[in-house]
N, C-alpha and C. Protein backbone atom coordinates (compact mmCIF):
# COMPACT_ATOMS: atom_id res chain seq x y z
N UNK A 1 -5.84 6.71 27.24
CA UNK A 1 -7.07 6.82 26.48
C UNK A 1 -6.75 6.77 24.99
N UNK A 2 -7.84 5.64 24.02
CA UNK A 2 -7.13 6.14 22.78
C UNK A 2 -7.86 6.91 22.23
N UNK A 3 -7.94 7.27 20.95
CA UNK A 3 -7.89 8.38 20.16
C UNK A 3 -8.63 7.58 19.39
N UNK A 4 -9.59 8.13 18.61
CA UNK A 4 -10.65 7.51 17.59
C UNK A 4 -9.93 7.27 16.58
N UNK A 5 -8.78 7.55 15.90
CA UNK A 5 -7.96 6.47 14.87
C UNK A 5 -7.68 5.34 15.43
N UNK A 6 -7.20 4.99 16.49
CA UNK A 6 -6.56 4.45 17.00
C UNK A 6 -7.83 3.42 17.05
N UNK A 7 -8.91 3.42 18.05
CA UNK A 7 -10.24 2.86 18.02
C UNK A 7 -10.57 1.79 17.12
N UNK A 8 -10.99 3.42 15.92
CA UNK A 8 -11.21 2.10 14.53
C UNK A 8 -10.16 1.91 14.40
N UNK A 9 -8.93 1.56 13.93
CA UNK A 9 -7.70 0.54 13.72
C UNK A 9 -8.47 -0.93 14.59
N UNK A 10 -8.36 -0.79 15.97
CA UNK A 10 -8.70 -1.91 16.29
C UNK A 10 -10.39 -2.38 16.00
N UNK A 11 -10.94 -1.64 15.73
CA UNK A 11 -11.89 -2.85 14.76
C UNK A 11 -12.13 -2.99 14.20
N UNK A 12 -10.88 -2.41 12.72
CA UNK A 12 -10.90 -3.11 11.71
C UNK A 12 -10.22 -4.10 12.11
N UNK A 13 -9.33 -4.28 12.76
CA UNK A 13 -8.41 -5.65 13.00
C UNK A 13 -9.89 -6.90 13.41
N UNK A 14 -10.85 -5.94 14.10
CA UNK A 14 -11.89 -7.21 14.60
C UNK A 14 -12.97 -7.80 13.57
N UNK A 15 -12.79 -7.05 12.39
CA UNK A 15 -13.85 -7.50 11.39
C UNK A 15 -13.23 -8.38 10.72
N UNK A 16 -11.63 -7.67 10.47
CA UNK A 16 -10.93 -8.61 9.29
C UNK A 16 -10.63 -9.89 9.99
N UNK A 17 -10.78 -10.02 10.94
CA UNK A 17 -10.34 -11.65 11.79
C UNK A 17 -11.21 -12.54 11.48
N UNK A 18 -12.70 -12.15 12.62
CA UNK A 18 -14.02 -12.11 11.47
C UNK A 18 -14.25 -12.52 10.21
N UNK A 19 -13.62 -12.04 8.76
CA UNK A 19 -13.86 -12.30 7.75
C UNK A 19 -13.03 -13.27 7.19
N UNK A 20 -11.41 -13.10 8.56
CA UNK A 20 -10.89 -14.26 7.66
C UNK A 20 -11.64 -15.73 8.42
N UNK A 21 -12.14 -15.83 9.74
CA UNK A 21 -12.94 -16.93 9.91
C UNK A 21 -13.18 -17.51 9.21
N UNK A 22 -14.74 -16.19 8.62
CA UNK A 22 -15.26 -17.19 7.47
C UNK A 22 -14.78 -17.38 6.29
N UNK A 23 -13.50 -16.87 5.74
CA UNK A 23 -13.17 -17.28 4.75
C UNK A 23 -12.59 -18.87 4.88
N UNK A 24 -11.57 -19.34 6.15
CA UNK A 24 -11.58 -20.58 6.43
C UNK A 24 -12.17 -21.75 7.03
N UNK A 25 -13.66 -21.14 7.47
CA UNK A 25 -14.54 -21.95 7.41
C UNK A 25 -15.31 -22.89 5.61
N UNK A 26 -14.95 -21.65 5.04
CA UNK A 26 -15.41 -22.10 3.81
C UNK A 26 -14.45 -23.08 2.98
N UNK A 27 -13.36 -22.65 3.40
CA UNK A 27 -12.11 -23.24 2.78
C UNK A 27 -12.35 -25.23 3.14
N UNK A 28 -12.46 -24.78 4.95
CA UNK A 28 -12.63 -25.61 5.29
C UNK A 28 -13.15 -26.93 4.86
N UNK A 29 -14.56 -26.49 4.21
CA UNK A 29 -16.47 -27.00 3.37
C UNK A 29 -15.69 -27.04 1.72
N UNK A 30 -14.46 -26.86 1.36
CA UNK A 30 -14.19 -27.39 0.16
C UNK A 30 -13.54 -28.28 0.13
N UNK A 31 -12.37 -28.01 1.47
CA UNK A 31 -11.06 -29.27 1.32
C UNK A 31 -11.81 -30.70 1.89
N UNK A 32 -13.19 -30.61 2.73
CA UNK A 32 -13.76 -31.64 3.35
C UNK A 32 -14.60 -32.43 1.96
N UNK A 33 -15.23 -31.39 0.87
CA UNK A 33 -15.60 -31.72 -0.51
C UNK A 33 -14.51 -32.72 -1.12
N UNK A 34 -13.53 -32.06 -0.99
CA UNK A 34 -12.49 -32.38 -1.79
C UNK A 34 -12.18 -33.57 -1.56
N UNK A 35 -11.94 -34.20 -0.22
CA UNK A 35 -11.35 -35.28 0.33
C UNK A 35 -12.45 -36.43 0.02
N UNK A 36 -13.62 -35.92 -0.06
CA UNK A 36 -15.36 -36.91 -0.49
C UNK A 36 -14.69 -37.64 -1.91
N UNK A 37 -14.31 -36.69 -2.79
CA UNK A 37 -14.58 -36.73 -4.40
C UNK A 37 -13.01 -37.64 -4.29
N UNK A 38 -11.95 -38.01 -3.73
CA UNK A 38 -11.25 -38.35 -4.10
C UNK A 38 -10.88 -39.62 -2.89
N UNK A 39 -11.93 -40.15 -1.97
CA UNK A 39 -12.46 -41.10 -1.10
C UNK A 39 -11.59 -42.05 -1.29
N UNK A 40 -11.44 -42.49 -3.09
CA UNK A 40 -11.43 -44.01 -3.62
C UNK A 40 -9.89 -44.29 -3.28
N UNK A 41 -8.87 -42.78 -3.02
CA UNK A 41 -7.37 -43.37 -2.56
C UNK A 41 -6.98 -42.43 -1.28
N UNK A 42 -7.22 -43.68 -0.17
CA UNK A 42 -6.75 -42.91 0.94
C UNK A 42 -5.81 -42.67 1.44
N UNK A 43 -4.49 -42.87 0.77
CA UNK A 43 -3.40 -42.01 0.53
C UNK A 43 -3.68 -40.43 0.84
N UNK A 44 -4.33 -40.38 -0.31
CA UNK A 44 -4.76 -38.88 -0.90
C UNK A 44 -5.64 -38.09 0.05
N UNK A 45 -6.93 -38.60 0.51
CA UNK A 45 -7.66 -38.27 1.47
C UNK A 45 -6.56 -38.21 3.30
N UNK A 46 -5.66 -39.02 3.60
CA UNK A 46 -5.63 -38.57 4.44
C UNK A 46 -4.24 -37.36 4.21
N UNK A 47 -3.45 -37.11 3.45
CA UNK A 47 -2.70 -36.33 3.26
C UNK A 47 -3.47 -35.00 3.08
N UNK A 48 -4.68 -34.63 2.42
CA UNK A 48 -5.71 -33.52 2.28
C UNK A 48 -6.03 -33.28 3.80
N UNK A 49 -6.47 -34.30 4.33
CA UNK A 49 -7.05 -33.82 5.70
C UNK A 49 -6.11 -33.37 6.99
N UNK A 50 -4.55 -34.19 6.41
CA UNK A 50 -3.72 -34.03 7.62
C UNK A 50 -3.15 -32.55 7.64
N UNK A 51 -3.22 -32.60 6.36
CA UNK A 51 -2.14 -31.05 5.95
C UNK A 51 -3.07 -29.68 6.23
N UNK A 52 -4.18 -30.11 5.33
CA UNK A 52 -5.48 -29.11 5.75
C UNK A 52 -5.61 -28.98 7.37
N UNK A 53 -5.82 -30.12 8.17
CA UNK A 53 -5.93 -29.60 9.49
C UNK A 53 -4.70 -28.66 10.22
N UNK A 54 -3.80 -29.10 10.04
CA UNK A 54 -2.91 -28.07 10.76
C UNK A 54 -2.92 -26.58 9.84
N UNK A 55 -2.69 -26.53 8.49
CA UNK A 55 -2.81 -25.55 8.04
C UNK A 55 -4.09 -24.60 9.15
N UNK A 56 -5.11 -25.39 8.68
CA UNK A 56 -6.36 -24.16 9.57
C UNK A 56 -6.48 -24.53 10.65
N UNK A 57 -5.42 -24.91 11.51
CA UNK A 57 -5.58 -25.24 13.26
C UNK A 57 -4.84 -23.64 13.05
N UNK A 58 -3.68 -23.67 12.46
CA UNK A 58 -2.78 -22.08 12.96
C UNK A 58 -3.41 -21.23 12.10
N UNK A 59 -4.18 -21.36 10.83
CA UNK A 59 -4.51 -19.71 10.49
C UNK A 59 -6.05 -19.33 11.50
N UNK A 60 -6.25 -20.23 12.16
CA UNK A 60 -7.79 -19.84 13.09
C UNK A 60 -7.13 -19.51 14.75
N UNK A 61 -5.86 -20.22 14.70
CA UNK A 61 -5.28 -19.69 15.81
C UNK A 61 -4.65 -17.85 15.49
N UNK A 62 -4.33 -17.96 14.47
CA UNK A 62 -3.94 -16.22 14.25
C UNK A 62 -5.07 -15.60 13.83
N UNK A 63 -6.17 -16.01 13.95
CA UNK A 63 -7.60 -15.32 13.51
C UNK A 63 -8.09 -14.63 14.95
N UNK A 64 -8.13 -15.89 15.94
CA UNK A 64 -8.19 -15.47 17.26
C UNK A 64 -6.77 -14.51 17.82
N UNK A 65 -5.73 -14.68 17.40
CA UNK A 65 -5.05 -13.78 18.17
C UNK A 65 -5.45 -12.24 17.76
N UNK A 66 -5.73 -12.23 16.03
CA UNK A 66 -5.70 -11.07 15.88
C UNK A 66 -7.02 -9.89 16.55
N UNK A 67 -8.05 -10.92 16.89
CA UNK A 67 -9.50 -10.32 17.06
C UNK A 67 -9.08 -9.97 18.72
N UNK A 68 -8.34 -11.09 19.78
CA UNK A 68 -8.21 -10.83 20.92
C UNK A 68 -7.03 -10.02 21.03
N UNK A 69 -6.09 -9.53 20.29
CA UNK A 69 -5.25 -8.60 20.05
C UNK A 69 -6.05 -7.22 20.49
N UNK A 70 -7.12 -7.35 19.62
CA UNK A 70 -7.79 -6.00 18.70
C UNK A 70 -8.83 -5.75 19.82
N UNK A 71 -9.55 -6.65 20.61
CA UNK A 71 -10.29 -6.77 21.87
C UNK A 71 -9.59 -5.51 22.88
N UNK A 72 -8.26 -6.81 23.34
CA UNK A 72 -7.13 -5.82 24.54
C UNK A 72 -6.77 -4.33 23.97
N UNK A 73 -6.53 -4.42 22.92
CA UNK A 73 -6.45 -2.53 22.73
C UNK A 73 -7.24 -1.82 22.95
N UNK A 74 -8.61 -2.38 22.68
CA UNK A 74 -9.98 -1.63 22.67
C UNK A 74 -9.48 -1.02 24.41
N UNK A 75 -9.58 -2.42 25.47
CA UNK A 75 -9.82 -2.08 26.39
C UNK A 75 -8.35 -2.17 27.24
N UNK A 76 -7.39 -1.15 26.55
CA UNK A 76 -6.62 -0.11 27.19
C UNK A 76 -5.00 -1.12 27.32
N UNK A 77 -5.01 -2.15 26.62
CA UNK A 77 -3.73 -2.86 26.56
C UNK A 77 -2.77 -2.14 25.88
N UNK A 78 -1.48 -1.65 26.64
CA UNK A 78 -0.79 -1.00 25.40
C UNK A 78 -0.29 -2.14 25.26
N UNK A 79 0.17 -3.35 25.51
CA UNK A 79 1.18 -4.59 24.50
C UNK A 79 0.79 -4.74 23.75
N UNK A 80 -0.85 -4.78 23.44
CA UNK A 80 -1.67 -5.48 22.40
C UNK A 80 -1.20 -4.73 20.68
N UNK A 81 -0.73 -3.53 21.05
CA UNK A 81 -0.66 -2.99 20.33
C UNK A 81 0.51 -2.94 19.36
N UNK A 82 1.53 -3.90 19.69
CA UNK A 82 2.48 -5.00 18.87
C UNK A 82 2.13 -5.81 17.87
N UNK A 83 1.30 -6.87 18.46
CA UNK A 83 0.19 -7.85 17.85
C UNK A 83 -0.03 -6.86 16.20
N UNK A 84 -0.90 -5.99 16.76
CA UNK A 84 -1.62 -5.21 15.92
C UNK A 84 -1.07 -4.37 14.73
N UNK A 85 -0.01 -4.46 14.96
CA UNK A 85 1.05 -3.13 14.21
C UNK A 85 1.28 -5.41 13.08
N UNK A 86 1.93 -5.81 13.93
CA UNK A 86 2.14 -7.68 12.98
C UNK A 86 1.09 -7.54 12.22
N UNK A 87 0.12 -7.65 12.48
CA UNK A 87 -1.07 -8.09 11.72
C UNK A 87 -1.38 -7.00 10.51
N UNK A 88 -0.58 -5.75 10.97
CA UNK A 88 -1.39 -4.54 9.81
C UNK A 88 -0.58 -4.57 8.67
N UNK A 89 0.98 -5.07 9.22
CA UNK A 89 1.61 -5.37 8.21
C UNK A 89 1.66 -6.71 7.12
N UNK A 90 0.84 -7.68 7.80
CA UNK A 90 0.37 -8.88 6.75
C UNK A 90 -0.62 -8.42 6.24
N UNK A 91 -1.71 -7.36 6.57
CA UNK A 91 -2.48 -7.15 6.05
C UNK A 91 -2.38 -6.46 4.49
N UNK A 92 -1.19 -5.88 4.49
CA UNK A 92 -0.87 -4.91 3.46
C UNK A 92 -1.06 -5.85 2.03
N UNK A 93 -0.09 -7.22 2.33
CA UNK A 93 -0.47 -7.90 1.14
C UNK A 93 -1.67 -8.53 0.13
N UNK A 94 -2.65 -8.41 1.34
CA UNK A 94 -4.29 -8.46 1.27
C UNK A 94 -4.93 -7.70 0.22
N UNK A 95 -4.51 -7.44 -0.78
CA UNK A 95 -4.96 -6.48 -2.22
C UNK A 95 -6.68 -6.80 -2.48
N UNK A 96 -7.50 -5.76 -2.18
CA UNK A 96 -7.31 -4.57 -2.28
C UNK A 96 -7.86 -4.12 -0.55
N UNK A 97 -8.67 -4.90 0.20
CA UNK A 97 -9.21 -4.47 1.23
C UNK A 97 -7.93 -4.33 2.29
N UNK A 98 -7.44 -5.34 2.14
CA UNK A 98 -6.40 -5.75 3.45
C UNK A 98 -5.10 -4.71 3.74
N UNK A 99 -4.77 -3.96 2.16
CA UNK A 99 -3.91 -3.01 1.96
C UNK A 99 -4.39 -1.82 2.43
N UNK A 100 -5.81 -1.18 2.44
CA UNK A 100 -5.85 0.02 2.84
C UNK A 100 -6.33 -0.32 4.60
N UNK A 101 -7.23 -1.30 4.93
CA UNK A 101 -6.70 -1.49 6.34
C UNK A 101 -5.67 -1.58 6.82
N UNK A 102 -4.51 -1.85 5.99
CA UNK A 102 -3.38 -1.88 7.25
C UNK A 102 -2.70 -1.09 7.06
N UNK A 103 -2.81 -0.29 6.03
CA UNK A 103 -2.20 0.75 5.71
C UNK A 103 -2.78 1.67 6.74
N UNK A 104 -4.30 2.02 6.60
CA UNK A 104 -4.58 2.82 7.76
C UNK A 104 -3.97 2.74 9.18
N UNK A 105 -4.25 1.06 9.61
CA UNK A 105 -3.91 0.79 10.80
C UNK A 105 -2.29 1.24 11.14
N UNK A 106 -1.78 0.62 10.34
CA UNK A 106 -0.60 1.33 10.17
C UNK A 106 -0.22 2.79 10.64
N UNK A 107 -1.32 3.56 9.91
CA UNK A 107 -0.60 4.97 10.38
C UNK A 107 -1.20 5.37 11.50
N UNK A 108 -2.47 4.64 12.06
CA UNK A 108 -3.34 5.24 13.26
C UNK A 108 -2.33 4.23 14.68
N UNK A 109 -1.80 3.47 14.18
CA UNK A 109 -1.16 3.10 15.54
C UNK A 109 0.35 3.78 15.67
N UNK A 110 1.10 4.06 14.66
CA UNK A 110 2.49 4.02 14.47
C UNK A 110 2.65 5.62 14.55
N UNK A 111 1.78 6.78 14.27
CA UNK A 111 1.65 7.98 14.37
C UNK A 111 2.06 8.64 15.52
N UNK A 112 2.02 8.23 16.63
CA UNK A 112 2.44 8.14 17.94
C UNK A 112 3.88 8.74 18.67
């Protein structure tokens, strides 16, 4: 059973996944801008789109791991809870939100 630190830890892990979505959805709606405005050398356009796609094929693939990470803990995974401890520690660099989430998360999983 977990423990209500423990709880919220995992959904902050489920918001911040969440938020980074949409932060690379948006990213997404600029580099697709971007590639419009610079059409005239497709050199350029497809190097924007090739690099951009894999870039946000794996940060939406670690968006989903971290939310289905944060899912399985909810509902009683102790492995998940590896994942989660990874993620709290990238989070730290996240100044200013991402640092006190994982800092929390940090101590609500690792307290143990």
């Amino acid at each position: 059973m977990l423990d209500n630190h423990s709880k919220i830890a995992a959904i902050v892990h489920i918001v911040l996944g969440f938020l980074s979505l949409l932060l690379l959805a948006c990213m997404a709606v600029f580099f697709r801008a971007l590639a419009e405005i610079v059409r005239n050398a497709p050199n350029v356009v497809e190097f924007i789109m090739g690099a951009g796609s894999i870039i946000f094929g794996v940060l939406v693939a670690l968006c989903l791991l971290q939310i289905g990470s944060a899912i399985a803990y909810l509902n009683g995974s102790r492995a998940a809870r590896t994942p989660l401890i990874i993620f709290s520690i990238f989070a730290l660099f996240n100044v200013p939100v991402g640092t006190v989430a994982g800092g929390y998360s940090l101590w609500a999983l690792l307290r143990k």
